[in-house]
Every structure is written in structure tokens, then in C-alpha cells.
C-alpha atoms as a PDB file:
ATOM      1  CA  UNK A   1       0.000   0.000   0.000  1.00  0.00           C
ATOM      2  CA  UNK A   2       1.334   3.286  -0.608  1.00  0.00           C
ATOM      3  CA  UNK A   3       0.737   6.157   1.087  1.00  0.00           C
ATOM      4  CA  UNK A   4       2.063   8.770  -1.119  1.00  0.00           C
ATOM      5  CA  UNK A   5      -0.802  11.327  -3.532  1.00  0.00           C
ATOM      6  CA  UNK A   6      -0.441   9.926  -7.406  1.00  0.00           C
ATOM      7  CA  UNK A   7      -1.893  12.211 -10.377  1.00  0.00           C
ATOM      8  CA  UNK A   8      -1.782   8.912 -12.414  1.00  0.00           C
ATOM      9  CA  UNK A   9      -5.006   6.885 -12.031  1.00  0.00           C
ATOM     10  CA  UNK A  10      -3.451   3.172 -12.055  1.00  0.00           C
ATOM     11  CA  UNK A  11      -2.645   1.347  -8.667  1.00  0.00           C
ATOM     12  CA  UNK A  12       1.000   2.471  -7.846  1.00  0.00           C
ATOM     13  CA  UNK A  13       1.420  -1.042  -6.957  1.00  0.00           C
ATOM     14  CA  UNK A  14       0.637  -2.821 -10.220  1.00  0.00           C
ATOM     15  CA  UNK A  15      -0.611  -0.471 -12.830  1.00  0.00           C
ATOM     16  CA  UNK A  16      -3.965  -1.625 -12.722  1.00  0.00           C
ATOM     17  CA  UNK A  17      -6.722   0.482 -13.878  1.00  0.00           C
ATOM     18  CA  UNK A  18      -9.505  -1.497 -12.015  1.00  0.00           C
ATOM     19  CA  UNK A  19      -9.637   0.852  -9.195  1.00  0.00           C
ATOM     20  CA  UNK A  20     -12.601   1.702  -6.711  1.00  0.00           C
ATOM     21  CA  UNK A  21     -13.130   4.428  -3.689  1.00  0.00           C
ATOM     22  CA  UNK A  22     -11.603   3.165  -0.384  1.00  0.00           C
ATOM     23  CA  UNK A  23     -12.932   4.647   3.188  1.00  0.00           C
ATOM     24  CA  UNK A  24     -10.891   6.857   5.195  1.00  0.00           C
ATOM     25  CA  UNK A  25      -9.329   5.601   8.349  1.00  0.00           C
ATOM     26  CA  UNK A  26      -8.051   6.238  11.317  1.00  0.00           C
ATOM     27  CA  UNK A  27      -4.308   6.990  10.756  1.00  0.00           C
ATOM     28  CA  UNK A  28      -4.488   8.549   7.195  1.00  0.00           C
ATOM     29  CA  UNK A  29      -2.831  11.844   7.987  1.00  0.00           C
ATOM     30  CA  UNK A  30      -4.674  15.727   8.112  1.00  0.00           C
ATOM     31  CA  UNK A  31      -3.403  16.341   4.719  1.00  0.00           C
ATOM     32  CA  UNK A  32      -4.522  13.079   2.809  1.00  0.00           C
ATOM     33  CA  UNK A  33      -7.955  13.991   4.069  1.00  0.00           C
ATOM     34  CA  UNK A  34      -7.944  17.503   3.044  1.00  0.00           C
ATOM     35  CA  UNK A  35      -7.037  17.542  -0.345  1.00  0.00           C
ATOM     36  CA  UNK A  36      -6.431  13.801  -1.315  1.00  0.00           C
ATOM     37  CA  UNK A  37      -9.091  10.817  -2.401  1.00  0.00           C
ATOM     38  CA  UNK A  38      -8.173   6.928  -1.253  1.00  0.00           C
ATOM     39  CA  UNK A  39      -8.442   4.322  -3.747  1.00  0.00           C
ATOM     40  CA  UNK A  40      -7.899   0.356  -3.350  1.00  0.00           C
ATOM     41  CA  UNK A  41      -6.692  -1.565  -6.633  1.00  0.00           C
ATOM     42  CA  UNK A  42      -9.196  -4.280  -7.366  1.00  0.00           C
ATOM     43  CA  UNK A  43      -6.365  -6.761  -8.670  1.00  0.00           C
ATOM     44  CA  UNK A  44      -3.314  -6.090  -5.765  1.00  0.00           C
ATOM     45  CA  UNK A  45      -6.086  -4.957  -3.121  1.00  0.00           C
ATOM     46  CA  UNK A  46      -3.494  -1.967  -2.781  1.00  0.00           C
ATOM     47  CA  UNK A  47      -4.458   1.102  -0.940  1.00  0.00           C
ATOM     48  CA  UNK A  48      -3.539   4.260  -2.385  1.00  0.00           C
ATOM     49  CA  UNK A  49      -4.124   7.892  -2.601  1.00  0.00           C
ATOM     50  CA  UNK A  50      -4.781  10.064  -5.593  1.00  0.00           C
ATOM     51  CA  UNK A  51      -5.144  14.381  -5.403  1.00  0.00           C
ATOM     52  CA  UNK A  52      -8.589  15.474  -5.430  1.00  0.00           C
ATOM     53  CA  UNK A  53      -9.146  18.552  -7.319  1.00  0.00           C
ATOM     54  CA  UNK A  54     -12.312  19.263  -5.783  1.00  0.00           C
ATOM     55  CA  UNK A  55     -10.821  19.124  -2.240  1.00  0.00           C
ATOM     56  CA  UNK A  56      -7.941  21.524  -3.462  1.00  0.00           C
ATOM     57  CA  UNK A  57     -10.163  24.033  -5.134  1.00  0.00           C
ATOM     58  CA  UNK A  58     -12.431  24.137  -1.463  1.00  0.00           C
ATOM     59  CA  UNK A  59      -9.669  24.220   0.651  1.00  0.00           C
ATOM     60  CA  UNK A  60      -8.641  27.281  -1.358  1.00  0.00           C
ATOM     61  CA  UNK A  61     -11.449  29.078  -1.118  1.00  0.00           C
ATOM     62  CA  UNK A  62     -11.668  27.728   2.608  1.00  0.00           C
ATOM     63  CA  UNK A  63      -7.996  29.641   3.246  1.00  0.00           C
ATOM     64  CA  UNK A  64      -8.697  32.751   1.228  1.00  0.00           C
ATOM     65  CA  UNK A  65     -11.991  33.320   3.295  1.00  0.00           C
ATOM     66  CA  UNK A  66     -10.277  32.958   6.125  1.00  0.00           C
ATOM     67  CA  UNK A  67      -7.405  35.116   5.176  1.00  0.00           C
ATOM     68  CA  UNK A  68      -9.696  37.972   3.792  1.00  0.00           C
ATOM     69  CA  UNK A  69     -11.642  37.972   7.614  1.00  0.00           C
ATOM     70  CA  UNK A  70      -8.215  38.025   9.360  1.00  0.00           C
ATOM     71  CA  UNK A  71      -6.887  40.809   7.329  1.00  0.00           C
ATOM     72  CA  UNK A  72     -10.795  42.432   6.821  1.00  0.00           C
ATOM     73  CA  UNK A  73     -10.278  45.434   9.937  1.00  0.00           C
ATOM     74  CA  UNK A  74      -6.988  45.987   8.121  1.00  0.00           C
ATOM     75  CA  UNK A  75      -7.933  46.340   4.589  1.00  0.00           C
ATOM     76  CA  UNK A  76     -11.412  48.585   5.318  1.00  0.00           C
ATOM     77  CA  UNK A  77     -10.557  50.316   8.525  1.00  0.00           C
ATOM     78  CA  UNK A  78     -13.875  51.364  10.279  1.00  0.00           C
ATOM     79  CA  UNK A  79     -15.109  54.959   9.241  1.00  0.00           C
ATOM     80  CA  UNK A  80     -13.799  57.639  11.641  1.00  0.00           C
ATOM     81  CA  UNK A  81     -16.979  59.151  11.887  1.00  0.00           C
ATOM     82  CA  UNK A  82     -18.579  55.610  13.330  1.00  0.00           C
ATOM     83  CA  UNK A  83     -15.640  55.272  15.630  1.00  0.00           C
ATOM     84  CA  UNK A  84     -16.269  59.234  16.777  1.00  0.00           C
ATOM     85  CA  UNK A  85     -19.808  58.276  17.598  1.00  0.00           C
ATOM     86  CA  UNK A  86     -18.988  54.986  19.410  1.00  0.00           C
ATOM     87  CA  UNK A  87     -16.461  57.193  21.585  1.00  0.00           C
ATOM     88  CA  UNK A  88     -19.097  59.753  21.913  1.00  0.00           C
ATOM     89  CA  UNK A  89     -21.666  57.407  23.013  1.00  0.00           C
ATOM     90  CA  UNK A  90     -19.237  55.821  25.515  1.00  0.00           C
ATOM     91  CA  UNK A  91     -18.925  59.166  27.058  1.00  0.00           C
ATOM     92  CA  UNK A  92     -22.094  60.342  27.581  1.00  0.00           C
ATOM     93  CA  UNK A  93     -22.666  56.443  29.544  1.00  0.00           C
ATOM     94  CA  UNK A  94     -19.898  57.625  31.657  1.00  0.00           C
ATOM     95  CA  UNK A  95     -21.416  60.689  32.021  1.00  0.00           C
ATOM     96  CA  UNK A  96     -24.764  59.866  32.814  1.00  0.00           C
ATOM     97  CA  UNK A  97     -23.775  56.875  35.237  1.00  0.00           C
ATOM     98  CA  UNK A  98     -21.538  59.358  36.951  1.00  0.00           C
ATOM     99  CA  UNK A  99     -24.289  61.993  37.555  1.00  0.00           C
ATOM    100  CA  UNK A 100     -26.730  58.901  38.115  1.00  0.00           C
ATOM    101  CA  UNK A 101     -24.217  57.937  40.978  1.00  0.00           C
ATOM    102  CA  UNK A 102     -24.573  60.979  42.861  1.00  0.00           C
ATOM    103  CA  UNK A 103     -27.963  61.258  42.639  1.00  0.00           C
ATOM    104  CA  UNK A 104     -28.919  62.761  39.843  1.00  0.00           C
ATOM    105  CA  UNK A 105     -32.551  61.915  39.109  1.00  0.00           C
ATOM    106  CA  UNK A 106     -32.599  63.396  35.702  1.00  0.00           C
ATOM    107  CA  UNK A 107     -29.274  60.908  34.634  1.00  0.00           C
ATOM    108  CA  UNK A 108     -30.821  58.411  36.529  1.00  0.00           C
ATOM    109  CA  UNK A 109     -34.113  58.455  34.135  1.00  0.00           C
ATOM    110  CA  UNK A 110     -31.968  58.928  31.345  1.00  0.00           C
ATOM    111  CA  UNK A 111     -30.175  55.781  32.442  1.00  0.00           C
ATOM    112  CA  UNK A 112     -32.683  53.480  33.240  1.00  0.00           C
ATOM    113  CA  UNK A 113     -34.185  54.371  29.839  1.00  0.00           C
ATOM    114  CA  UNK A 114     -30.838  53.346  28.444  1.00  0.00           C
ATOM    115  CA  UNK A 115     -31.047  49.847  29.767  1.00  0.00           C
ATOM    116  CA  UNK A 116     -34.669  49.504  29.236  1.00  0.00           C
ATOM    117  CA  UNK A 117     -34.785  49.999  25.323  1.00  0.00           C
ATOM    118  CA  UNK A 118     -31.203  48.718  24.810  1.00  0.00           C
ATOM    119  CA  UNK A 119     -29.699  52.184  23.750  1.00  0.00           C
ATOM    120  CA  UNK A 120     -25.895  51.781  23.612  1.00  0.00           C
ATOM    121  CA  UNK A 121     -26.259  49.073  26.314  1.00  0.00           C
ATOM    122  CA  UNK A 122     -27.427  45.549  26.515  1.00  0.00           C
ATOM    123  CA  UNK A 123     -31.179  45.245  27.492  1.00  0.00           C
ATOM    124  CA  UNK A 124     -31.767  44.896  30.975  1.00  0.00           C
ATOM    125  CA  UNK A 125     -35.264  45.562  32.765  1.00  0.00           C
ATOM    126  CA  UNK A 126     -33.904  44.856  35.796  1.00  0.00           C
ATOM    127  CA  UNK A 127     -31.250  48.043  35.973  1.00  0.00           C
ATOM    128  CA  UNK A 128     -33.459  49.950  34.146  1.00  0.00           C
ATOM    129  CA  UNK A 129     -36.528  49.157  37.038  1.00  0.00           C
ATOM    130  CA  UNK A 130     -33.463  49.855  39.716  1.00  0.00           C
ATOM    131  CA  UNK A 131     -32.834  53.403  38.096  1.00  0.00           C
ATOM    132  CA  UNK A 132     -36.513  54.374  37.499  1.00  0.00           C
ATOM    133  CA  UNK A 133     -37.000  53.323  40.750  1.00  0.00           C
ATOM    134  CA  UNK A 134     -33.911  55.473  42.394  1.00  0.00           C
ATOM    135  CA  UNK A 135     -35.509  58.654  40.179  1.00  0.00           C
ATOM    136  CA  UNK A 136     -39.281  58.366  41.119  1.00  0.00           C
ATOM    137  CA  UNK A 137     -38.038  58.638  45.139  1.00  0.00           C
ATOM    138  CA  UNK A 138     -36.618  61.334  44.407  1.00  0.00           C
ATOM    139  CA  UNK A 139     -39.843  63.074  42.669  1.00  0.00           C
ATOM    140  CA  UNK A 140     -39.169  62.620  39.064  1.00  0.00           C
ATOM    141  CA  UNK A 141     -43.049  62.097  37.839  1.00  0.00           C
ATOM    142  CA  UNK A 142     -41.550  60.837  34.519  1.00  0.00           C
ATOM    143  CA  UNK A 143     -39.441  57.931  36.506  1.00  0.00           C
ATOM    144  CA  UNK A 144     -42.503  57.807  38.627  1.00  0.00           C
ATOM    145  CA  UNK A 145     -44.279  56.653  36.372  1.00  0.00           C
ATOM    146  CA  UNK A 146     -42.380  54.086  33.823  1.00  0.00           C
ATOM    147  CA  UNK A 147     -41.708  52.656  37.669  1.00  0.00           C
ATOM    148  CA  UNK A 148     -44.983  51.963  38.411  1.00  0.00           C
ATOM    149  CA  UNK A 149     -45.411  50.493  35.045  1.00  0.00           C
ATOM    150  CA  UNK A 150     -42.479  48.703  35.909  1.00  0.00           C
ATOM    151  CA  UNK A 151     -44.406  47.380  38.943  1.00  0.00           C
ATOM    152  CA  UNK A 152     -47.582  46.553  37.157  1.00  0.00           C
ATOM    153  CA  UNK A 153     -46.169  44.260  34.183  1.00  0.00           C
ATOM    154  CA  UNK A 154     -44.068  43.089  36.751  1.00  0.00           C
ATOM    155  CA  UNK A 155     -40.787  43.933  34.226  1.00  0.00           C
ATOM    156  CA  UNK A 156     -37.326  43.901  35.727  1.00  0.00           C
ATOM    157  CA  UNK A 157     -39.368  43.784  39.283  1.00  0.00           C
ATOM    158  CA  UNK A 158     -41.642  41.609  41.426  1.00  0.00           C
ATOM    159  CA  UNK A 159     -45.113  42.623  40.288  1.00  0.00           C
ATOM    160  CA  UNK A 160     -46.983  44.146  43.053  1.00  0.00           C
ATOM    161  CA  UNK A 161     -50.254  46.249  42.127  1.00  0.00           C
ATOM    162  CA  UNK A 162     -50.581  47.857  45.462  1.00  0.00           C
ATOM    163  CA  UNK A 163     -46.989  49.529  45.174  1.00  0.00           C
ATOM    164  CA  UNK A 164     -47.893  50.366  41.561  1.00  0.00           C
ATOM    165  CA  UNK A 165     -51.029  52.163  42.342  1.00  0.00           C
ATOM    166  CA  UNK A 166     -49.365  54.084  45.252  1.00  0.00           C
ATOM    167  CA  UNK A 167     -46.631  55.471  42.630  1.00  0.00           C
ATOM    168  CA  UNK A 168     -48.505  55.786  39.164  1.00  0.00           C
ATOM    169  CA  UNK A 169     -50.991  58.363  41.190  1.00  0.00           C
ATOM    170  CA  UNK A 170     -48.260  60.476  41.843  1.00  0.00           C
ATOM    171  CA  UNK A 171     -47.554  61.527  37.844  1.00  0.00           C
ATOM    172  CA  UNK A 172     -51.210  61.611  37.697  1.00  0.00           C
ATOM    173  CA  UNK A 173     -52.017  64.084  39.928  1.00  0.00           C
ATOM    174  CA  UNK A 174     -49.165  66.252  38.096  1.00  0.00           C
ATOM    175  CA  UNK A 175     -50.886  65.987  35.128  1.00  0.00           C
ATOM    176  CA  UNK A 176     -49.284  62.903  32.816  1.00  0.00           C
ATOM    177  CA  UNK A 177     -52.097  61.323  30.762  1.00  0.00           C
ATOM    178  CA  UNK A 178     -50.347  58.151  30.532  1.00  0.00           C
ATOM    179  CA  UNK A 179     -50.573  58.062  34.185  1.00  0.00           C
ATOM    180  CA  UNK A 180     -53.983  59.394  34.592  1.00  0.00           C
ATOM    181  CA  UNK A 181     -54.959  56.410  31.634  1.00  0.00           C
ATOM    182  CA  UNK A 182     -53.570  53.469  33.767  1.00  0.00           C
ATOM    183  CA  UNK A 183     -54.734  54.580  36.892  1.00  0.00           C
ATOM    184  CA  UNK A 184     -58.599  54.630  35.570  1.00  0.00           C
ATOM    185  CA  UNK A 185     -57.752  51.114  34.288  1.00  0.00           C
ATOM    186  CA  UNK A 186     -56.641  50.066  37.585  1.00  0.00           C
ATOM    187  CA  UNK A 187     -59.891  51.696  39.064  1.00  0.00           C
ATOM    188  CA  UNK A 188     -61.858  50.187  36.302  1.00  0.00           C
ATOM    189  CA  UNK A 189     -61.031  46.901  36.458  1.00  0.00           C
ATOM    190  CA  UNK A 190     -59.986  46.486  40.411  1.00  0.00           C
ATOM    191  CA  UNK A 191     -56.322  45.806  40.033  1.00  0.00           C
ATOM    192  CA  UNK A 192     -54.472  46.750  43.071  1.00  0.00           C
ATOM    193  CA  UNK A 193     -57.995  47.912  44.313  1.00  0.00           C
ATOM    194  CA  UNK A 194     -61.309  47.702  45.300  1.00  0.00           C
ATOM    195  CA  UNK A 195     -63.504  48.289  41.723  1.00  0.00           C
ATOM    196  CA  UNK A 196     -64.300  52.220  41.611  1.00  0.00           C
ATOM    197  CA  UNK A 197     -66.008  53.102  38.146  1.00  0.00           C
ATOM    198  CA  UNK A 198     -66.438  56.736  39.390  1.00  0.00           C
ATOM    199  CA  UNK A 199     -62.647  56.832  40.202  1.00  0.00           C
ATOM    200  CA  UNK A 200     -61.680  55.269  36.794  1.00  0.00           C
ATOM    201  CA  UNK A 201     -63.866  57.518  34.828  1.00  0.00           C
ATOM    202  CA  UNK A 202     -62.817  60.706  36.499  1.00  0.00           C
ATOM    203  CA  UNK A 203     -58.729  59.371  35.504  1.00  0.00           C
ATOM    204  CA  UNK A 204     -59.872  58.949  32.038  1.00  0.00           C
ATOM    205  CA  UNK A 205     -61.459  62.157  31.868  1.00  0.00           C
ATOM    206  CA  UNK A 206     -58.316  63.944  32.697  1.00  0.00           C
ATOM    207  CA  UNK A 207     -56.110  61.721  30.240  1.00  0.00           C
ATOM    208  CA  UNK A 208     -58.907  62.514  27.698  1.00  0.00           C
ATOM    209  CA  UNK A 209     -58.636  66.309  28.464  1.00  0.00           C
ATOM    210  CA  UNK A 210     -55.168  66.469  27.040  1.00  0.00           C
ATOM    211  CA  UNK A 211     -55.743  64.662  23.710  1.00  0.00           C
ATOM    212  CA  UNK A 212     -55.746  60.918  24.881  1.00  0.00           C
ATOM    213  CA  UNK A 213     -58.323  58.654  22.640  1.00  0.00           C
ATOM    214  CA  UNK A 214     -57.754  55.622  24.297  1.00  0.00           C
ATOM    215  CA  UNK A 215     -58.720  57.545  27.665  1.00  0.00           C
ATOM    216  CA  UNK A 216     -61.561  58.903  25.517  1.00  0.00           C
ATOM    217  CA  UNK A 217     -62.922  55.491  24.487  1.00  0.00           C
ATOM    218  CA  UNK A 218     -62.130  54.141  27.900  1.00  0.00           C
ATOM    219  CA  UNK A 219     -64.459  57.008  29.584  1.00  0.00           C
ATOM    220  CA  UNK A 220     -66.858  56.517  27.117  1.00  0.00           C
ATOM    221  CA  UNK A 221     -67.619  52.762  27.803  1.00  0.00           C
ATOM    222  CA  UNK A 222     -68.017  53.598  31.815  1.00  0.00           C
ATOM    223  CA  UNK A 223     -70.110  56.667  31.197  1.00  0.00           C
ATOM    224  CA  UNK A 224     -73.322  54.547  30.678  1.00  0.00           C
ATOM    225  CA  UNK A 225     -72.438  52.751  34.099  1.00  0.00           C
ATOM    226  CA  UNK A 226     -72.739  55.392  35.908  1.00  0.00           C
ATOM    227  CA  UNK A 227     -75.271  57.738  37.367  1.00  0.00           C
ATOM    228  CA  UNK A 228     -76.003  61.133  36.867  1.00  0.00           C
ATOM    229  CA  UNK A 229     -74.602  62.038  40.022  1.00  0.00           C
ATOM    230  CA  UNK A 230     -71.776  59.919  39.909  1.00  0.00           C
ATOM    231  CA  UNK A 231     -70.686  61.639  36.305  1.00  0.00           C
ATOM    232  CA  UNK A 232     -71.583  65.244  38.330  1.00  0.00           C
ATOM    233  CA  UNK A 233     -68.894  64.086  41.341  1.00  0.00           C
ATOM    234  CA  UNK A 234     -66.250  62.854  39.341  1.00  0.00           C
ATOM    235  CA  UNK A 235     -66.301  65.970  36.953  1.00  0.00           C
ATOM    236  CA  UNK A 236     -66.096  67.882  40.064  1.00  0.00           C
ATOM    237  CA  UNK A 237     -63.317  65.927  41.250  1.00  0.00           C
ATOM    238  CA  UNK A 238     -61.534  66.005  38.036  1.00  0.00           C
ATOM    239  CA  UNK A 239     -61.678  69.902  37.599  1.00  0.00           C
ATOM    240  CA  UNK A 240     -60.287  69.744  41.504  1.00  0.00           C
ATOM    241  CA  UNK A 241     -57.140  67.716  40.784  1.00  0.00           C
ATOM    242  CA  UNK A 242     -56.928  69.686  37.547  1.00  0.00           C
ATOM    243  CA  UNK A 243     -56.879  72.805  39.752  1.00  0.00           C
ATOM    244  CA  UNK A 244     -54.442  71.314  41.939  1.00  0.00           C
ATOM    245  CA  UNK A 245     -51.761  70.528  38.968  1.00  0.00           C
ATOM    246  CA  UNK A 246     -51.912  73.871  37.064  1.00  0.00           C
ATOM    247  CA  UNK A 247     -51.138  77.400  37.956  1.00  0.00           C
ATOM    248  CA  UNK A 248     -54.406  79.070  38.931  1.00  0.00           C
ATOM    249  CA  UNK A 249     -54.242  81.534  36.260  1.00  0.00           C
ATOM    250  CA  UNK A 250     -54.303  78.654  33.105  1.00  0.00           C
ATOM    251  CA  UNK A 251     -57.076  76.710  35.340  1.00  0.00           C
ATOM    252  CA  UNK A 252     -60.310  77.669  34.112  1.00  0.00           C
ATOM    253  CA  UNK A 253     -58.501  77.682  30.187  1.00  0.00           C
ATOM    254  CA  UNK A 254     -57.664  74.130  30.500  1.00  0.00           C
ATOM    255  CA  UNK A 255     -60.325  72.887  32.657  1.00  0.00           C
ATOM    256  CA  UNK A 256     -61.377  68.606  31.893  1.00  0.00           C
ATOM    257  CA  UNK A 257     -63.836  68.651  29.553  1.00  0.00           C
ATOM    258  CA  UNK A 258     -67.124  69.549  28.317  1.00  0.00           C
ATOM    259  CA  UNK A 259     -69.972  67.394  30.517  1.00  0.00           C
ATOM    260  CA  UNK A 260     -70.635  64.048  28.777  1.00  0.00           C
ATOM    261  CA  UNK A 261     -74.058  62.835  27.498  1.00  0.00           C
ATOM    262  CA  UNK A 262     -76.478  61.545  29.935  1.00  0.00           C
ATOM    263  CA  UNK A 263     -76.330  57.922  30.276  1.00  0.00           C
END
């Protein structure tokens, strides 16, 4: 048997042409396998080993690929514009998780928005519900609220309605409709407390006041629920908080809304 590559195609052994394919085995070396083809003469029952142009063409193009991705970074440098902006971004990371650090409730919103949509940063709900969190403590209504949204979907924390009705009525009462929209859900439907359809539909009235037409829809289909002098307290109670959250003199311009139809 020989163990050396032919280009002839006759057995090495006896000249035979009557040749078939052979199996590789266990100590044919790296290099027969790569780019040679084993053959066993029919007549001799020798073993040899012909070059496979198929094998040398792929492990060509196997080698150049390889070379071209080694050499890639080289050849087609990255644009200095992108690598400005990557250094930029990694700045203003460092800068915002500095200011975060000390307290800084506006970086700390900033952050946990960051983490929560994946901007510059890996996805993480958790940080992002841990910076939200350190923000709405310290008043931010924003933070305030994505926290108690946090709390509700129970995303990055343990879901806990009670805490997230206790925090999303704080940006509501300052005027966010987002706030004002999930609160009159809560209300509405009982989560993290007792049903209140008078609550829920004074909430929506205020989130509808500002443009809202989910809050819109959502007061809408409690209206008829209602009785007249339900609808008469929570408009009341509505222009109240609305009082409450704007300076006196733009009250009566942006007071709730006009009063609904009777049910």
C-alpha cells in the first residue's frame, strides 16, 4: 500500500486500472484527508491515494476566506466618523452613570431608559426598574411613572399592584395622561384595588382632556355605568385635581372637559 498522492489513475502497486473508492481511516494523515481521495486496486487490493481537485479548489477558497476575515479590519478600517460616535456614546454612559451615581434623578431616568430599550447598552429591565426606581423617590413624575409600570407588568421587578397604584398616582395628579390612563384602568377593572367606576372615569377624563383617545374610548364605555350624580362628582373631582396641577391663572382655560351625554 502506498501512502504517497499519485496524479496517475493506475494502482502504484501494479498499474492496474480497475480501481474503486476506499474509506478513510483512522491513521491517514490531516493532509490526505484535506485535499487527497483513497483508492484500493481491485487486482493487488493496494491502498492508495490520488489528489482530489475538488478538495484543493475548497480548501482554497476555505484559506482565502479565512485570510480575507483576518486581514478584513486591516484592509477597510472602520469609518472615523462611526468610531467618533462609538467614543461619543461611551462618554455620555460615563457621564450619565456618573451623575446617576450621585444622585442625579434626571441621569438616573436617562439611564434606566438606556437599559430599558437597549440604547448603547445591553437590554436589561432589571437596571433599568433599579434606576426608574432610584428617580421616582426622588420626585421625578416621569421615573414615577415608567416605575410603576415597571411594577404593574411586573418587568425587571416583582409585580406588586398595590406599590404600583401608590406610585402611578403620583404623575397623575401632576398631570401625565399616561398616568392618569392606567390609573382609571386600575380603578376600572380592580387591580391593586377595590372596583371604583367613578374613580376610573374621572382618571380617564383627565387623560382625555389632554388629547388621549384611548382615555376617551375608555371614559366613554363607563359613562353609561354610571349615574347622573356619579358623572356630576367625578367631573367635580376632576376639575379639583386639575386645579391642583396647574397654575391658577391657566385653570379655568384648561379645565377637563365639556360634561358628557347623559347615560
Amino acid at each position: 500500500m502506498s501512502g504517497t498522492a499519485l496524479m496517475n489513475k493506475g494502482c502504484p502497486e501494479c498499474g492496474s486500472a480497475r480501481l474503486r473508492g476506499s474509506s478513510i481511516r483512522t491513521g491517514d494523515t490531516l493532509v490526505q484527508r484535506l485535499v487527497c481521495t483513497p483508492l484500493r486496486c481491485r487486482e493487488c487490493r493496494s491502498r492508495f491515494w490520488i489528489y482530489s481537485p475538488v478538495k484543493i479548489v475548497l480548501l482554497s477558497v476555505l484559506l482565502l476566506g479565512m485570510a480575507f476575515w483576518l486581514v478584513r479590519d486591516q484592509l477597510h478600517p472602520a469609518p472615523i466618523s462611526a468610531t467618533s460616535d462609538l467614543a461619543a456614546a461611551d462618554k455620555q454612559f460615563a457621564r450619565l452613570s456618573a451623575q446617576a451615581l450621585k444622585g442625579d434623578a434626571e441621569a438616573q431616568l436617562r439611564l434606566g431608559k438606556m437599559y430599558a430599550n437597549g440604547e448603547g447598552v445591553i437590554v436589561d429591565v432589571t437596571k433599568a426598574a433599579q434606576w426608574f426606581d432610584k428617580a421616582a423617590h426622588q420626585g421625578n413624575a416621569e421615573a414615577q411613572f415608567l416605575y410603576a409600570s415597571a411594577l404593574l407588568d411586573g418587568r425587571g421587578v416583582v409585580q406588586d399592584y398595590q406599590a404600583a397604584l401608590k406610585w402611578i398616582e403620583m404623575p397623575a395628579r401632576r398631570g401625565n395622561p399616561q398616568a392618569q390612563y392606567r390609573l382609571g384602568q386600575m380603578y376600572r377593572f380592580g387591580i391593586g384595588t377595590p372596583v371604583d367606576k367613578v374613580k376610573a372615569y374621572m382618571w380617564f377624563n383627565l387623560a382625555a382632556a389632554q388629547g388621549m383617545d384611548e382615555a376617551a374610548r375608555a371614559r366613554e364605555s363607563v359613562v353609561g355605568q354610571l349615574k347622573p350624580e356619579e358623572i356630576a362628582r367625578a367631573q367635580a373631582d376632576a376639575h379639583q385635581i386639575n386645579e391642583q396641577m396647574l397654575p391658577k391663572t391657566d385653570a379655568a382655560k384648561n379645565a377637563t372637559t365639556s360634561p358628557p351625554a347623559s347615560p
